[in-house]
Structure formats: structure tokens, C-alpha cells
N, C-alpha and C. Protein backbone atom coordinates (compact mmCIF):
# COMPACT_ATOMS: atom_id res chain seq x y z
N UNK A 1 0.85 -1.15 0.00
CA UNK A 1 0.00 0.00 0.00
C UNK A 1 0.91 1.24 0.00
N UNK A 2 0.65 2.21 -1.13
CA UNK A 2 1.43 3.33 -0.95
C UNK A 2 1.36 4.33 0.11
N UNK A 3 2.45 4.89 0.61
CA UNK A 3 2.28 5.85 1.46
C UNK A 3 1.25 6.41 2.01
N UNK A 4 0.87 7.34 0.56
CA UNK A 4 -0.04 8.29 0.71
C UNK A 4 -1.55 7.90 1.13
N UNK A 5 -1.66 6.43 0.54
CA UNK A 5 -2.86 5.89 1.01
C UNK A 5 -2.96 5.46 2.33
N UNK A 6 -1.99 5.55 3.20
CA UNK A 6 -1.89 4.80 4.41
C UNK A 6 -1.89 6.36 5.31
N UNK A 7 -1.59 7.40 4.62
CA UNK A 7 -1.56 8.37 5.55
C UNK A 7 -3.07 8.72 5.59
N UNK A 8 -3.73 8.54 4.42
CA UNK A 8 -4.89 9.30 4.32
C UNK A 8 -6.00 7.87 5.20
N UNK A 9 -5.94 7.22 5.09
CA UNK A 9 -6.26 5.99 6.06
C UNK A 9 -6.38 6.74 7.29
N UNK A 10 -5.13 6.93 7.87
CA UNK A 10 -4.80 7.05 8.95
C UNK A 10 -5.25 8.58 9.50
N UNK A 11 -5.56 9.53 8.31
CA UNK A 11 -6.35 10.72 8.86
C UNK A 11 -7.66 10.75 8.77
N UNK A 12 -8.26 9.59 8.16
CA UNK A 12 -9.36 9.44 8.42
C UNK A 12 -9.75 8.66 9.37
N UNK A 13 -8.98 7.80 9.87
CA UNK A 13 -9.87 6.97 10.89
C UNK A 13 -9.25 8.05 12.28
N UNK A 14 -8.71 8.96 12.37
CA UNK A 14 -8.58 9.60 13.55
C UNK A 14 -9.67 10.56 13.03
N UNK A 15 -10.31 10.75 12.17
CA UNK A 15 -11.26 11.84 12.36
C UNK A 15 -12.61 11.21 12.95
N UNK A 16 -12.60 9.71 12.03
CA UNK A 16 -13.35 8.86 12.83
C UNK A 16 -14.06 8.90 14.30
N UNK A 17 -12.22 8.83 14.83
CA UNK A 17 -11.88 8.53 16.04
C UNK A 17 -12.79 10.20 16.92
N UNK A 18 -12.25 11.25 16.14
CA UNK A 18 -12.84 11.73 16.96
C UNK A 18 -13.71 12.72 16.79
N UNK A 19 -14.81 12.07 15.72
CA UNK A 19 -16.41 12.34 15.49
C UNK A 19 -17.13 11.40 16.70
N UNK A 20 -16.51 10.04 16.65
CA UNK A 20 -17.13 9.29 18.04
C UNK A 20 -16.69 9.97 19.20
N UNK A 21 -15.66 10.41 19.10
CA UNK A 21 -15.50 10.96 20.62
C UNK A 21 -16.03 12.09 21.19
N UNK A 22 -16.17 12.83 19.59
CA UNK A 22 -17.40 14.15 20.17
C UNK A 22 -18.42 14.20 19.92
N UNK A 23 -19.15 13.21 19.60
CA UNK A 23 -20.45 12.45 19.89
C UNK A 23 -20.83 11.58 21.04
N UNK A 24 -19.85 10.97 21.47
CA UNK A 24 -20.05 10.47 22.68
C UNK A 24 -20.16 11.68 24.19
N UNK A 25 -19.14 12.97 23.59
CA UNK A 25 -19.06 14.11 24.59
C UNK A 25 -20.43 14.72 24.88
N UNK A 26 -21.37 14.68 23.53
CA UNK A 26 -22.27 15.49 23.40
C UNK A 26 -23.72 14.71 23.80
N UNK A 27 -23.39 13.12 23.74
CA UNK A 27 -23.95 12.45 24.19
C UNK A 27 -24.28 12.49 25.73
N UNK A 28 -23.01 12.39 26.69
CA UNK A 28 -22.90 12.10 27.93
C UNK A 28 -22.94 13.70 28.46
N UNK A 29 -22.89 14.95 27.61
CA UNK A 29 -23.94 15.86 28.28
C UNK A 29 -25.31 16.14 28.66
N UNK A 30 -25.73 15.14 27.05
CA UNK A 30 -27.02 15.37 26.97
C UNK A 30 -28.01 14.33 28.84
N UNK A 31 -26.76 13.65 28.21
CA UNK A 31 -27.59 12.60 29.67
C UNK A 31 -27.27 13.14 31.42
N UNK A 32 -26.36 13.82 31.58
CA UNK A 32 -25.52 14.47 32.53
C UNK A 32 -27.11 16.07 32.90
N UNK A 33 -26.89 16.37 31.49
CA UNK A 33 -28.50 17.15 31.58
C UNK A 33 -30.02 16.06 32.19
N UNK A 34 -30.10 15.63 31.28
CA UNK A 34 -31.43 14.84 31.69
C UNK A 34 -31.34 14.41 33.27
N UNK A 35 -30.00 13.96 33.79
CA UNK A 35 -30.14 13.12 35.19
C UNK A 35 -29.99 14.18 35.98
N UNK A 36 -29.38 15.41 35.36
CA UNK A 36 -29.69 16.85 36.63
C UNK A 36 -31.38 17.29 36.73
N UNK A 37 -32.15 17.42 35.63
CA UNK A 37 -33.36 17.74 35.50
C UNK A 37 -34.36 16.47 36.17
N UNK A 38 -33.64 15.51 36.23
CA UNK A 38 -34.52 14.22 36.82
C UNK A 38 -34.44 14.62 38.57
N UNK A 39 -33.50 14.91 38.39
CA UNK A 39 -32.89 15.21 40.01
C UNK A 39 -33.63 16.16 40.49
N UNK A 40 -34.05 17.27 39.87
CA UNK A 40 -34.75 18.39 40.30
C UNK A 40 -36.08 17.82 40.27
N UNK A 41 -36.05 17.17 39.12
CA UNK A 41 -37.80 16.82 39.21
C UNK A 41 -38.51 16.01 41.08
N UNK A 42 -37.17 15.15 41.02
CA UNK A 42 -37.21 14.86 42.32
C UNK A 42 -37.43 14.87 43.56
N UNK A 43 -36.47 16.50 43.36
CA UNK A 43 -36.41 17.30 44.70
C UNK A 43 -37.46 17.64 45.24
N UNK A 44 -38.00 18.24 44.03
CA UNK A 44 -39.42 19.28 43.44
C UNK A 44 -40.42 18.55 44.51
N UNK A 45 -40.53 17.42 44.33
CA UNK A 45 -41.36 16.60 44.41
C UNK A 45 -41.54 16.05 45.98
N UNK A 46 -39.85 15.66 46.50
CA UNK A 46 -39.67 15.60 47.58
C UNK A 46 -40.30 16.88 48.29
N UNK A 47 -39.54 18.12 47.87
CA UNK A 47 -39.99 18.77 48.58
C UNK A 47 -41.70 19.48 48.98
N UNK A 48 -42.09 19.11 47.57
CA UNK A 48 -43.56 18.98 47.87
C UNK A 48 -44.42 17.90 48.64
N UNK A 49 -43.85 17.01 49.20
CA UNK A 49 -44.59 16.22 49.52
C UNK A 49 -43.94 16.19 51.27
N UNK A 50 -43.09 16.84 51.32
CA UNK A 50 -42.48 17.43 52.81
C UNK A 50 -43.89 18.48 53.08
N UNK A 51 -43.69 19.36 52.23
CA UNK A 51 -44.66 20.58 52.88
C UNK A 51 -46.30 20.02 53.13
N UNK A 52 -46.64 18.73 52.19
CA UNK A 52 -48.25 18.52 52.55
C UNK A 52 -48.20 17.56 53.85
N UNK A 53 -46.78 16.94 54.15
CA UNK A 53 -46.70 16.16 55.75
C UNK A 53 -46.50 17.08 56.43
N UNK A 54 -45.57 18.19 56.50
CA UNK A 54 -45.70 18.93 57.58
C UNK A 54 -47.05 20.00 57.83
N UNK A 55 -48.11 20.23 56.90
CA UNK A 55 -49.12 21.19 57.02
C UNK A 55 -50.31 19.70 57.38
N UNK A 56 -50.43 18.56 57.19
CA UNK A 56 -51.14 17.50 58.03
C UNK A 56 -50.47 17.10 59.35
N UNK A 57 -49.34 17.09 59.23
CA UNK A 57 -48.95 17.24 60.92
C UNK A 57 -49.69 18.51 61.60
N UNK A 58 -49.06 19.21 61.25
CA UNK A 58 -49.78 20.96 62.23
C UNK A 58 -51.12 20.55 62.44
N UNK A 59 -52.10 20.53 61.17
CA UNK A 59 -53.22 20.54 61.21
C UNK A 59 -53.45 19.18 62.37
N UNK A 60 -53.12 17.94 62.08
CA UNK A 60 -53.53 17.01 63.53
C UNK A 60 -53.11 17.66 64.67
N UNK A 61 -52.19 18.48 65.04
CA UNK A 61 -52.00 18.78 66.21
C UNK A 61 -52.73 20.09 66.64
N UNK A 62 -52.94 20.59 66.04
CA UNK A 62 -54.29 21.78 65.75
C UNK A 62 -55.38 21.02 66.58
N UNK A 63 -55.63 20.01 65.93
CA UNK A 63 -56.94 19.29 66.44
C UNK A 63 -56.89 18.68 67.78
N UNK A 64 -55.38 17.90 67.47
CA UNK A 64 -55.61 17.22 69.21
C UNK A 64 -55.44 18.31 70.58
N UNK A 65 -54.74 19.71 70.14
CA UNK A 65 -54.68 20.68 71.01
C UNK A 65 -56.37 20.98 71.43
N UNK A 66 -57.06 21.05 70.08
CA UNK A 66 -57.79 21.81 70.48
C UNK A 66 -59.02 20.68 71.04
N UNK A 67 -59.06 19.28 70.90
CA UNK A 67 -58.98 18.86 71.80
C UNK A 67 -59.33 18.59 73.22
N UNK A 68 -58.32 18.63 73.55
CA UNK A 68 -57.51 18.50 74.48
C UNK A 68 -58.03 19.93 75.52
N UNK A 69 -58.15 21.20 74.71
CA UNK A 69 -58.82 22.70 75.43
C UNK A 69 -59.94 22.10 75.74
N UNK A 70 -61.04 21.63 74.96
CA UNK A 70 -62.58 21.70 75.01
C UNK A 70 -62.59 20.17 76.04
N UNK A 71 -61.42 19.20 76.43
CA UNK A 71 -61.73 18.03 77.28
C UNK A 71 -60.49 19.29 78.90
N UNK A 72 -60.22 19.76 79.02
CA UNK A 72 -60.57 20.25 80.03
C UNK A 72 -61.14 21.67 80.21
N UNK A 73 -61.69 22.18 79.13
CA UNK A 73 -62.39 23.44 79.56
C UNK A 73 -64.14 23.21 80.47
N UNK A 74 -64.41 21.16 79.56
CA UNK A 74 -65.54 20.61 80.38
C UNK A 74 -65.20 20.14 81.56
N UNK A 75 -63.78 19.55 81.80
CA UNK A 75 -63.39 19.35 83.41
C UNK A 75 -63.76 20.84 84.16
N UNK A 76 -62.82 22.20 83.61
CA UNK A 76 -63.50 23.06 84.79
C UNK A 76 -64.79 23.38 84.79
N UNK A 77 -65.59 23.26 83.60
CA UNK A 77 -66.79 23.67 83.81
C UNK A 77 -67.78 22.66 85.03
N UNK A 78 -66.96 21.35 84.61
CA UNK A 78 -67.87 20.36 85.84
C UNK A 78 -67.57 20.92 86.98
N UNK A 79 -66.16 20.54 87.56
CA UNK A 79 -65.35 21.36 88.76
C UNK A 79 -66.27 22.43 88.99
N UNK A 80 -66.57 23.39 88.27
CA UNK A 80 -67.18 24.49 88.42
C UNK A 80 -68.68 24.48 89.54
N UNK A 81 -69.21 23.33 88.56
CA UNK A 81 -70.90 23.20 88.64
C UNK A 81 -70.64 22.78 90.13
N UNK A 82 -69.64 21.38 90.38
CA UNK A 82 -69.85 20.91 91.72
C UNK A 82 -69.69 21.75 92.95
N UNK A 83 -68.75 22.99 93.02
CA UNK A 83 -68.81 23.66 93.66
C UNK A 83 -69.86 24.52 93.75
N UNK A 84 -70.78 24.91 92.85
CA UNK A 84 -71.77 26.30 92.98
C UNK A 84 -72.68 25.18 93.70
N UNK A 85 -72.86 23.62 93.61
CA UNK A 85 -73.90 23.02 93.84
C UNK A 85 -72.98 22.72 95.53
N UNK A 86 -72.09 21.99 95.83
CA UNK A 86 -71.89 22.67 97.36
C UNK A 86 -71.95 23.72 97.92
N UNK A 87 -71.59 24.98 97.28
CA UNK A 87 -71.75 26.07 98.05
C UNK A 87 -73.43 26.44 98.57
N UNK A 88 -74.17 26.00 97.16
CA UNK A 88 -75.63 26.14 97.34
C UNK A 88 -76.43 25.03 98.76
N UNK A 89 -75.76 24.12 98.53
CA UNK A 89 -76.28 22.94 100.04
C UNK A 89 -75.66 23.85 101.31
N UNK A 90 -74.52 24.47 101.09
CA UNK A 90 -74.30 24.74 102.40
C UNK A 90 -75.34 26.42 102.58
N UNK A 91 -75.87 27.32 101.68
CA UNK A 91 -76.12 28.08 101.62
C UNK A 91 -77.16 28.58 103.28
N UNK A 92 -78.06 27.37 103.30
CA UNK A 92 -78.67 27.32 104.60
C UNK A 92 -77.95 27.78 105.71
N UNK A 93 -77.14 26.90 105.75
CA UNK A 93 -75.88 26.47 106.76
C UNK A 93 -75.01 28.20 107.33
N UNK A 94 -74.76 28.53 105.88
CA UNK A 94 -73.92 29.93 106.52
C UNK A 94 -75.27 31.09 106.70
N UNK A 95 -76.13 30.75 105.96
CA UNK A 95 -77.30 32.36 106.60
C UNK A 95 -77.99 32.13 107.99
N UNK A 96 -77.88 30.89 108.76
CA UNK A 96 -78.33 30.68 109.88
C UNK A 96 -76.88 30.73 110.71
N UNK A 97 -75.66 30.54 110.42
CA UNK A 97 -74.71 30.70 110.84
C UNK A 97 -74.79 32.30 111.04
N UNK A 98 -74.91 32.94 109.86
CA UNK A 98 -74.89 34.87 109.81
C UNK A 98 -75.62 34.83 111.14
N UNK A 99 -76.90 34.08 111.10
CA UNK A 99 -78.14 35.19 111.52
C UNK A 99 -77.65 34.62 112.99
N UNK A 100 -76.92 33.57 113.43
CA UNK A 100 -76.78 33.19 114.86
C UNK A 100 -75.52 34.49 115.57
N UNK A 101 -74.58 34.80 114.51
CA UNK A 101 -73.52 35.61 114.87
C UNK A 101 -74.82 36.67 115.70
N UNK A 102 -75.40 36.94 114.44
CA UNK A 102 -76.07 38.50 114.60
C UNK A 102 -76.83 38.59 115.85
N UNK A 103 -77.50 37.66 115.53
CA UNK A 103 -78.13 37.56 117.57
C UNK A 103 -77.62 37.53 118.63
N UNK A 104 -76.20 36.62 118.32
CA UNK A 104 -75.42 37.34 119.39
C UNK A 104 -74.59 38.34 119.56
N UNK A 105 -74.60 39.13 118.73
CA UNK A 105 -74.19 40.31 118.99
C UNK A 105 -75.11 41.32 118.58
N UNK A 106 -76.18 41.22 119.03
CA UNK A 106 -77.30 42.10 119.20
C UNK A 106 -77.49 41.67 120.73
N UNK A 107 -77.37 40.13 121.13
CA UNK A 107 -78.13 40.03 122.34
C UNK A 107 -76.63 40.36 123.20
N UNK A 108 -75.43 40.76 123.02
CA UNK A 108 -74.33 41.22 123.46
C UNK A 108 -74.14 42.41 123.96
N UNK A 109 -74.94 43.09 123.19
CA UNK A 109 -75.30 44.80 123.28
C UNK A 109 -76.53 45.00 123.98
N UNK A 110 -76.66 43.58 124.47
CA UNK A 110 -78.34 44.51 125.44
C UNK A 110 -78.51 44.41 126.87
């Protein structure tokens, strides 16, 4: 094989060489792109699905707080009742108590 044919061989298969190689460059950007945009799609996603657990967390604890107010705001209200309803049994008890002070210290002064 003459020379010249072996050189031109040989500058063509390096151009070959590196049409594949900057096709393969342009290749493994293209995919280097796609798996960054996959990644975001990801995130995106992660992070959306963070914010609807943490706004159903709040919201359950919203609820069990509130709850939790209205199961003892009925404890004091019972607490409440039982006392107005003792104070009322004893009610007798202290106006005959008053009215015994008062007699004796009316019948003290006479």
C-alpha cells in the first residue's frame, strides 16, 4: 500500500476517532442534563410532599390541642358546677350561721 494511502487511512480513521469521541461528549452531556433535571424533578417533588406532611402534621395537632382545650375546659366547667352546687347545700348552713352571729351580737349589746 502506498504511502499516501496509508496516511490518508490514517487521517481518516482519527477523524473517525474523533467524530465518536465528540459524539459520545455530546452524548454524555445530553444525559448528565437529563439526570440533573430528573434530580430536580425529584427534589421538586420531595420537597412537595415534605410541605403537605408537615401542614397534616400541624393541622392534627391543631386538632388534638384543640382537643384537648374543650376536654378540660368541660373538666373546669364540671369542677365548676360541683362547687356552685356545694356552696348552694351549704347556703342554709352559713345564713343561719350569719343570723346566729347576729343575735349574738345584738343580744351582746343589750
Amino acid at each position: 500500500m502506498p504511502r499516501q494511502e496509508v496516511l490518508e487511512r490514517i487521517k481518516t480513521a482519527e477523524q473517525e476517532a474523533d467524530d465518536i469521541v465528540e459524539e459520545a461528549e455530546a452524548e454524555r452531556e445530553e444525559l448528565v442534563a437529563e439526570a440533573r433535571e430528573e434530580a430536580d424533578e425529584i427534589r421538586s417533588e420531595a420537597e412537595e410532599e415534605a410541605a403537605e406532611l408537615e401542614s397534616e402534621r400541624l393541622q392534627e395537632g391543631r386538632t388534638e390541642i384543640e382537643t384537648e382545650r374543650e376536654r378540660i375546659l368541660e373538666e373546669g366547667e364540671d369542677a365548676r358546677d360541683e362547687l356552685v352546687a356545694e356552696a348552694e347545700d351549704h347556703i342554709d348552713d352559713a345564713v343561719e350561721f350569719a343570723i346566729g352571729k347576729f343575735e349574738e351580737a345584738v343580744d351582746a349589746q343589750t
